[in-house]
PDB file of N, CA and C in Angstrom:
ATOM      1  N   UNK A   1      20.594  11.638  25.836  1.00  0.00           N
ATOM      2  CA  UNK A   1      20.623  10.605  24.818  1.00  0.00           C
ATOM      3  C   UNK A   1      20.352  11.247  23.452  1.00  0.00           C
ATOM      4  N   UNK A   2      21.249  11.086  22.232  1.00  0.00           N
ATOM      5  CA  UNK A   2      20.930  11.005  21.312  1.00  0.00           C
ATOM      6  C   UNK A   2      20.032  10.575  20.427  1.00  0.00           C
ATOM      7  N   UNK A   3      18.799  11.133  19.493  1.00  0.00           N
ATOM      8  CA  UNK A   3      18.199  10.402  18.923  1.00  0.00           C
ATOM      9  C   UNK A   3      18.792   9.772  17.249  1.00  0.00           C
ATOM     10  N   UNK A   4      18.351   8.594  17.484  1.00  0.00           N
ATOM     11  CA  UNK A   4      18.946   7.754  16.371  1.00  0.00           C
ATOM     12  C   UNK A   4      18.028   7.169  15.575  1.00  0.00           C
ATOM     13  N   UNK A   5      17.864   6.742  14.401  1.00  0.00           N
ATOM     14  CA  UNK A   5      16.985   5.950  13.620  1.00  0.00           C
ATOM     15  C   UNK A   5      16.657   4.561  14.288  1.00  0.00           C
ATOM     16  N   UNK A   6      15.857   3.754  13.612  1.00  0.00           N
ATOM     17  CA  UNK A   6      15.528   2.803  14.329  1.00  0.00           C
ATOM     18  C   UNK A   6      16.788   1.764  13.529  1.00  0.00           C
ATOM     19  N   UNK A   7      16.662   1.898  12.236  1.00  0.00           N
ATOM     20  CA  UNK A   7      18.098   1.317  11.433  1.00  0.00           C
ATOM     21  C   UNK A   7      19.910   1.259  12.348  1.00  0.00           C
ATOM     22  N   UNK A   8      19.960   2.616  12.482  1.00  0.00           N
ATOM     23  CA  UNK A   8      21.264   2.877  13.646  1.00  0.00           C
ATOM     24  C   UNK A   8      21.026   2.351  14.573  1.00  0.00           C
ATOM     25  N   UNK A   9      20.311   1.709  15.282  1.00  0.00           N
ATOM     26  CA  UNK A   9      19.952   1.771  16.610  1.00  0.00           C
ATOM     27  C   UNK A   9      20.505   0.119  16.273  1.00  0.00           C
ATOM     28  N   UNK A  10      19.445  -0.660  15.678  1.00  0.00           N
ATOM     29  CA  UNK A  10      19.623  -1.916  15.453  1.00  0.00           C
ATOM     30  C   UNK A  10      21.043  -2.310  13.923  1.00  0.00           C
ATOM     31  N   UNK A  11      21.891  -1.166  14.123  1.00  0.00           N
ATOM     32  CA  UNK A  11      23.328  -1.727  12.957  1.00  0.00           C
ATOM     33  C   UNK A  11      23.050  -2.096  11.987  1.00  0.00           C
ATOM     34  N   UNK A  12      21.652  -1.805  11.564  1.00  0.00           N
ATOM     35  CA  UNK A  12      21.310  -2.144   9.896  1.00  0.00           C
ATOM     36  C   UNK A  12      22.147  -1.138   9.135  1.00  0.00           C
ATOM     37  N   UNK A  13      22.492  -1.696   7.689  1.00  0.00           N
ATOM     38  CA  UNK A  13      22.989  -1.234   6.584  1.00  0.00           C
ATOM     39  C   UNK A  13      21.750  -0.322   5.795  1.00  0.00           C
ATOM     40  N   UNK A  14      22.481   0.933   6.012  1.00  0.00           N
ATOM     41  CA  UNK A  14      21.214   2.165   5.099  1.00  0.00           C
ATOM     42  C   UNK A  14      21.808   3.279   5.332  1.00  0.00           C
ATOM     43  N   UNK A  15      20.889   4.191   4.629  1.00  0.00           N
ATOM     44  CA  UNK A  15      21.616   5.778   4.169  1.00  0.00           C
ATOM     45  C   UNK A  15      20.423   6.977   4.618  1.00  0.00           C
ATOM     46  N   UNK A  16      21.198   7.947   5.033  1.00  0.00           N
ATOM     47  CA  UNK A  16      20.209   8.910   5.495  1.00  0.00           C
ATOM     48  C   UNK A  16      19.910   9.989   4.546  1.00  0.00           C
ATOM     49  N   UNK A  17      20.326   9.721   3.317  1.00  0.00           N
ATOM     50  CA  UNK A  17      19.979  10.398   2.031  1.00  0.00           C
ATOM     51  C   UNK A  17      19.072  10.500   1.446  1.00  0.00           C
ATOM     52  N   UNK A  18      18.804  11.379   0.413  1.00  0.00           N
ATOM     53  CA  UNK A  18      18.112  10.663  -0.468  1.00  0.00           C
ATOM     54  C   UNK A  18      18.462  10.069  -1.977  1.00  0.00           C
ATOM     55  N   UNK A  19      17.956   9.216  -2.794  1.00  0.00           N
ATOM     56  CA  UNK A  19      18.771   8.675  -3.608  1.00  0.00           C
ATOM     57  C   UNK A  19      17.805   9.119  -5.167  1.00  0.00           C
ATOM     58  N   UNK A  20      18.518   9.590  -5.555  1.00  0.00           N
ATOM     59  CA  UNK A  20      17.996  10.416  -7.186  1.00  0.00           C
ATOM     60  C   UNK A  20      17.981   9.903  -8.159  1.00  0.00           C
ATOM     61  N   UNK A  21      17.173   9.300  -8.834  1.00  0.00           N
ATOM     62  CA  UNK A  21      17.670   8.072 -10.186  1.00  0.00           C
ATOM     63  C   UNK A  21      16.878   9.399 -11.001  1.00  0.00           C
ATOM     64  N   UNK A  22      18.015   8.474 -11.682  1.00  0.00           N
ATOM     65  CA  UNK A  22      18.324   9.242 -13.627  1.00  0.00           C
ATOM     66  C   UNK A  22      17.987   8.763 -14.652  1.00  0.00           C
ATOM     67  N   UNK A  23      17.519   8.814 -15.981  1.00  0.00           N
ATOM     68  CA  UNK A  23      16.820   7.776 -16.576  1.00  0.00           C
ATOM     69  C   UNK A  23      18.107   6.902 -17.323  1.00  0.00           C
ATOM     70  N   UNK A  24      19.336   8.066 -17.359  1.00  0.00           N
ATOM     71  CA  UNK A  24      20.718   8.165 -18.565  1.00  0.00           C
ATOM     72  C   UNK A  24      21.815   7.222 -17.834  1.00  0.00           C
ATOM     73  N   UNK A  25      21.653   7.567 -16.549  1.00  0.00           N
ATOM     74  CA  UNK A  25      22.666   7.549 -15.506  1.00  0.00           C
ATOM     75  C   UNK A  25      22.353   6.471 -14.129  1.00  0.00           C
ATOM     76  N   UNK A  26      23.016   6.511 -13.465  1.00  0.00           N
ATOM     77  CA  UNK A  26      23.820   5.727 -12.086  1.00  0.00           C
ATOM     78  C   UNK A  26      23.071   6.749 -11.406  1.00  0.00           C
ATOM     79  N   UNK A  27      22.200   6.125 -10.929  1.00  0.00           N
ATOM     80  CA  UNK A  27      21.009   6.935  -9.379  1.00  0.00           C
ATOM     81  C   UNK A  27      22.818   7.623  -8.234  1.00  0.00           C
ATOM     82  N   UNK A  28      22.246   8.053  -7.883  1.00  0.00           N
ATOM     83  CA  UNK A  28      23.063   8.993  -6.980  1.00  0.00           C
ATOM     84  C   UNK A  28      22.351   9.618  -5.484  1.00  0.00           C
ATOM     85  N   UNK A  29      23.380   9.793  -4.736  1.00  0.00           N
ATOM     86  CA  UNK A  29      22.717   9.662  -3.764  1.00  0.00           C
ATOM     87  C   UNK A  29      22.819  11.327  -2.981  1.00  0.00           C
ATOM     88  N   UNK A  30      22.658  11.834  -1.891  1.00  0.00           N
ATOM     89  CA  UNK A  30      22.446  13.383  -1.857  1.00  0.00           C
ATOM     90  C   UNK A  30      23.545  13.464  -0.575  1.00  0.00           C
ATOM     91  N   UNK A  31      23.769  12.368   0.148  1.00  0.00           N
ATOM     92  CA  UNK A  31      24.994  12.077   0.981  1.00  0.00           C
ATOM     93  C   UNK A  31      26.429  11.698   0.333  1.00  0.00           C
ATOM     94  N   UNK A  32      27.009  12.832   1.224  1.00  0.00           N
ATOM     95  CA  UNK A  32      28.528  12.132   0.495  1.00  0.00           C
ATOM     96  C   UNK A  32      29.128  11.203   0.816  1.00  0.00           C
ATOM     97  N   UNK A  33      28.816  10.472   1.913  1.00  0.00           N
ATOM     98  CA  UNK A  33      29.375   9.571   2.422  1.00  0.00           C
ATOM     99  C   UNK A  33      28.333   8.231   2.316  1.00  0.00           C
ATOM    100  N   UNK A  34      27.724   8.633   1.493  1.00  0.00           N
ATOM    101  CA  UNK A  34      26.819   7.172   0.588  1.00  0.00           C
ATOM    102  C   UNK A  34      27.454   5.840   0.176  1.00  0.00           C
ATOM    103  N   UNK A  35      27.255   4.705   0.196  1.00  0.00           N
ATOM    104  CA  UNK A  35      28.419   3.904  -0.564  1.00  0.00           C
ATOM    105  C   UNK A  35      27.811   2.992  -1.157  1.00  0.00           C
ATOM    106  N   UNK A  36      26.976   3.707  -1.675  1.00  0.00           N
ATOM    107  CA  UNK A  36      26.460   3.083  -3.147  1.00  0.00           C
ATOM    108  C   UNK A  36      24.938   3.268  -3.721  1.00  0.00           C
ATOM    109  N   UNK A  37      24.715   3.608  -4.468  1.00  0.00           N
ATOM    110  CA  UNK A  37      23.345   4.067  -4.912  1.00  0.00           C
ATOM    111  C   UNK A  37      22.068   2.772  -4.800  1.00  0.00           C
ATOM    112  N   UNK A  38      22.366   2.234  -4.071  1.00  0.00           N
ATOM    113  CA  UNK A  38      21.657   0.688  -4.336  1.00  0.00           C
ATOM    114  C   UNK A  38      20.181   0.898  -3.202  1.00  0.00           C
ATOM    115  N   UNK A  39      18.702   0.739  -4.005  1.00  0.00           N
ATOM    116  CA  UNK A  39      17.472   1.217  -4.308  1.00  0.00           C
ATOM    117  C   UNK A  39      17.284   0.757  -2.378  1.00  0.00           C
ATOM    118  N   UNK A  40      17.551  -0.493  -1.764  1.00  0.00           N
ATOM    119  CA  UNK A  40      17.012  -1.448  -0.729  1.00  0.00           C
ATOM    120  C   UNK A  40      17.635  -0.055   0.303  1.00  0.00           C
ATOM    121  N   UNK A  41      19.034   0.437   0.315  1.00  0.00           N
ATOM    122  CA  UNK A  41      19.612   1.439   2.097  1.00  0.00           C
ATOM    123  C   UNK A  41      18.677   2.818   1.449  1.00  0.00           C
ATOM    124  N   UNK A  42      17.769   3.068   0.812  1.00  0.00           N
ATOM    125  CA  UNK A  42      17.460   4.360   0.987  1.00  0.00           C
ATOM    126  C   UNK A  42      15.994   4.576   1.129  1.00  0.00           C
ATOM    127  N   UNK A  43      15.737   5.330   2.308  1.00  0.00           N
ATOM    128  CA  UNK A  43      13.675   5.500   2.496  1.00  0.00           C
ATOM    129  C   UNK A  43      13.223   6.532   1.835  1.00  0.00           C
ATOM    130  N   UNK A  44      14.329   7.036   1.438  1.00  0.00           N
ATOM    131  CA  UNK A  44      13.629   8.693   0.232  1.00  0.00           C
ATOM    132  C   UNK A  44      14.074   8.322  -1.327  1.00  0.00           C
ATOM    133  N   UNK A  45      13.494   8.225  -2.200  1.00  0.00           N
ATOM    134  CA  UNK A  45      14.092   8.048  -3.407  1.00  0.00           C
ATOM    135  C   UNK A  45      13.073   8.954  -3.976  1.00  0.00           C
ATOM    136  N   UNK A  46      13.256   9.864  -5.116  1.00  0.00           N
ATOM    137  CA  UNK A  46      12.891  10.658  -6.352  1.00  0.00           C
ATOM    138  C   UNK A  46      13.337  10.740  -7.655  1.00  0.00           C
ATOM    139  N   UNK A  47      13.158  11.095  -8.533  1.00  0.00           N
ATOM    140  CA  UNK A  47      13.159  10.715  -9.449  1.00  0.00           C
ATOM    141  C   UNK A  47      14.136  12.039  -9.954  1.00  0.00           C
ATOM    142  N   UNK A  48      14.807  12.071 -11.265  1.00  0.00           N
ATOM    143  CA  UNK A  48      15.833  13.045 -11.061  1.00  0.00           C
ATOM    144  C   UNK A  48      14.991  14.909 -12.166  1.00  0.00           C
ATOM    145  N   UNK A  49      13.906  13.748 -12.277  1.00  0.00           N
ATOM    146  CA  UNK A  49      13.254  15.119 -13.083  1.00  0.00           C
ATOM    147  C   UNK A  49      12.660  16.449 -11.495  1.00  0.00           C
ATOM    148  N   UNK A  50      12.811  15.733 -10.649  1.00  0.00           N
ATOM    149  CA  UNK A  50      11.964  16.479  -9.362  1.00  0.00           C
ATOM    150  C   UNK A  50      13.481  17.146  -8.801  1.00  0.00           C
ATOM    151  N   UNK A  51      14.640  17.134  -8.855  1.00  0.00           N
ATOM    152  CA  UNK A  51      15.716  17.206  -8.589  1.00  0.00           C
ATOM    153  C   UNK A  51      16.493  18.789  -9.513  1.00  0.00           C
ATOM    154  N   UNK A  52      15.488  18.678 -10.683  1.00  0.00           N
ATOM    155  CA  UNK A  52      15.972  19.587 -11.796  1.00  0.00           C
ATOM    156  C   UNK A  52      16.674  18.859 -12.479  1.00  0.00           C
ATOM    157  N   UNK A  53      17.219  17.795 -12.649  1.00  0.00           N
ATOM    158  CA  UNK A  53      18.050  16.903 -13.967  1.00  0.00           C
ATOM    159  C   UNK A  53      16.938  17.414 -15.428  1.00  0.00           C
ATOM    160  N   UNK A  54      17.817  17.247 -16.499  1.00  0.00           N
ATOM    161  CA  UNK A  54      17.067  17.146 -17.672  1.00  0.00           C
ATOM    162  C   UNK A  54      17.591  15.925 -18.481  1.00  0.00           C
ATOM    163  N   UNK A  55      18.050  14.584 -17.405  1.00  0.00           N
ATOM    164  CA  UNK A  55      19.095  13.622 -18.234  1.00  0.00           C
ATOM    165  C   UNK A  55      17.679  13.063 -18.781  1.00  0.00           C
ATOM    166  N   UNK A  56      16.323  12.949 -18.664  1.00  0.00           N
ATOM    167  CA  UNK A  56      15.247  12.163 -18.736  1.00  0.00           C
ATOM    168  C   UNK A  56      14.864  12.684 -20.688  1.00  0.00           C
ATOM    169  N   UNK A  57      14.801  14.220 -20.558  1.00  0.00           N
ATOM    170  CA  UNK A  57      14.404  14.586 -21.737  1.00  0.00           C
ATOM    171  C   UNK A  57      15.252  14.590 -22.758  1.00  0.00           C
ATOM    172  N   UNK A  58      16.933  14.357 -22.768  1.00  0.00           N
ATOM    173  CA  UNK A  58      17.538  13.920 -23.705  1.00  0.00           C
ATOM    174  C   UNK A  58      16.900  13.295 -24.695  1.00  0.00           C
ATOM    175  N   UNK A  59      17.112  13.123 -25.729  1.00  0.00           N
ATOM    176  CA  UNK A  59      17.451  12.210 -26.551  1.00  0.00           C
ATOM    177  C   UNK A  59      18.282  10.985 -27.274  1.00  0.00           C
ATOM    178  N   UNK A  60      17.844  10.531 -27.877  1.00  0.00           N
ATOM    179  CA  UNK A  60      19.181   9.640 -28.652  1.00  0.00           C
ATOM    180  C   UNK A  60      18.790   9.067 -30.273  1.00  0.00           C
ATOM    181  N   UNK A  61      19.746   9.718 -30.924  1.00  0.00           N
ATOM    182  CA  UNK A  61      19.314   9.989 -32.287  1.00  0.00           C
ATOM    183  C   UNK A  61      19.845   8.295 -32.790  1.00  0.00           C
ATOM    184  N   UNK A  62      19.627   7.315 -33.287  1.00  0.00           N
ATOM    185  CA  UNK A  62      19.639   6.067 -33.975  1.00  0.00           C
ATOM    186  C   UNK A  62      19.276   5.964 -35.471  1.00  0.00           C
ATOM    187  N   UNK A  63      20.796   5.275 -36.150  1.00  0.00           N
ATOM    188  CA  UNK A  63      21.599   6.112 -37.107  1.00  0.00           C
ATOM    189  C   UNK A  63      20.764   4.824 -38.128  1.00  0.00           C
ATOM    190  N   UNK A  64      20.453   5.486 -39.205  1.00  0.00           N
ATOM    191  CA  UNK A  64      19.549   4.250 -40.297  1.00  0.00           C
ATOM    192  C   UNK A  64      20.705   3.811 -40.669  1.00  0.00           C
ATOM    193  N   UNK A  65      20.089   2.197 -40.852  1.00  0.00           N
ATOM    194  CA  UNK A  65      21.107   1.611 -41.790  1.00  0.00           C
ATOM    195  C   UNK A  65      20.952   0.983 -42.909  1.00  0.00           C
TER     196      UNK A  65
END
């Protein structure tokens, strides 16, 4: 017998990824066959500064008027 999650087992909707949010960007997920970055199918989530992203320390320059 194969071991399976308890999710697979019972046909719940979820991801065996983990899912990376960005502060700039669309969270992303570490599976390619993910289908959709959405916070509820994933039990690992981090943050994208732990990932090595630098989308967090950007900036955004706002133009006087």
């Amino acid at each position: 017998m194969e071991p399976s999650c308890r999710e697979c087992t019972a046909g719940l909707a979820h991801c065996h990824g983990t899912l990376i949010l960005h502060a700039l960007h669309r969270g992303e997920c570490t599976e390619p066959d993910c289908e959709g970055p959405e916070l509820v199918f994933h039990t690992w989530v981090i943050d994208c500064d732990a990932a090595g992203c630098a989308c967090s320390q950007q900036t955004t320059h706002s133009l006087a008027v």
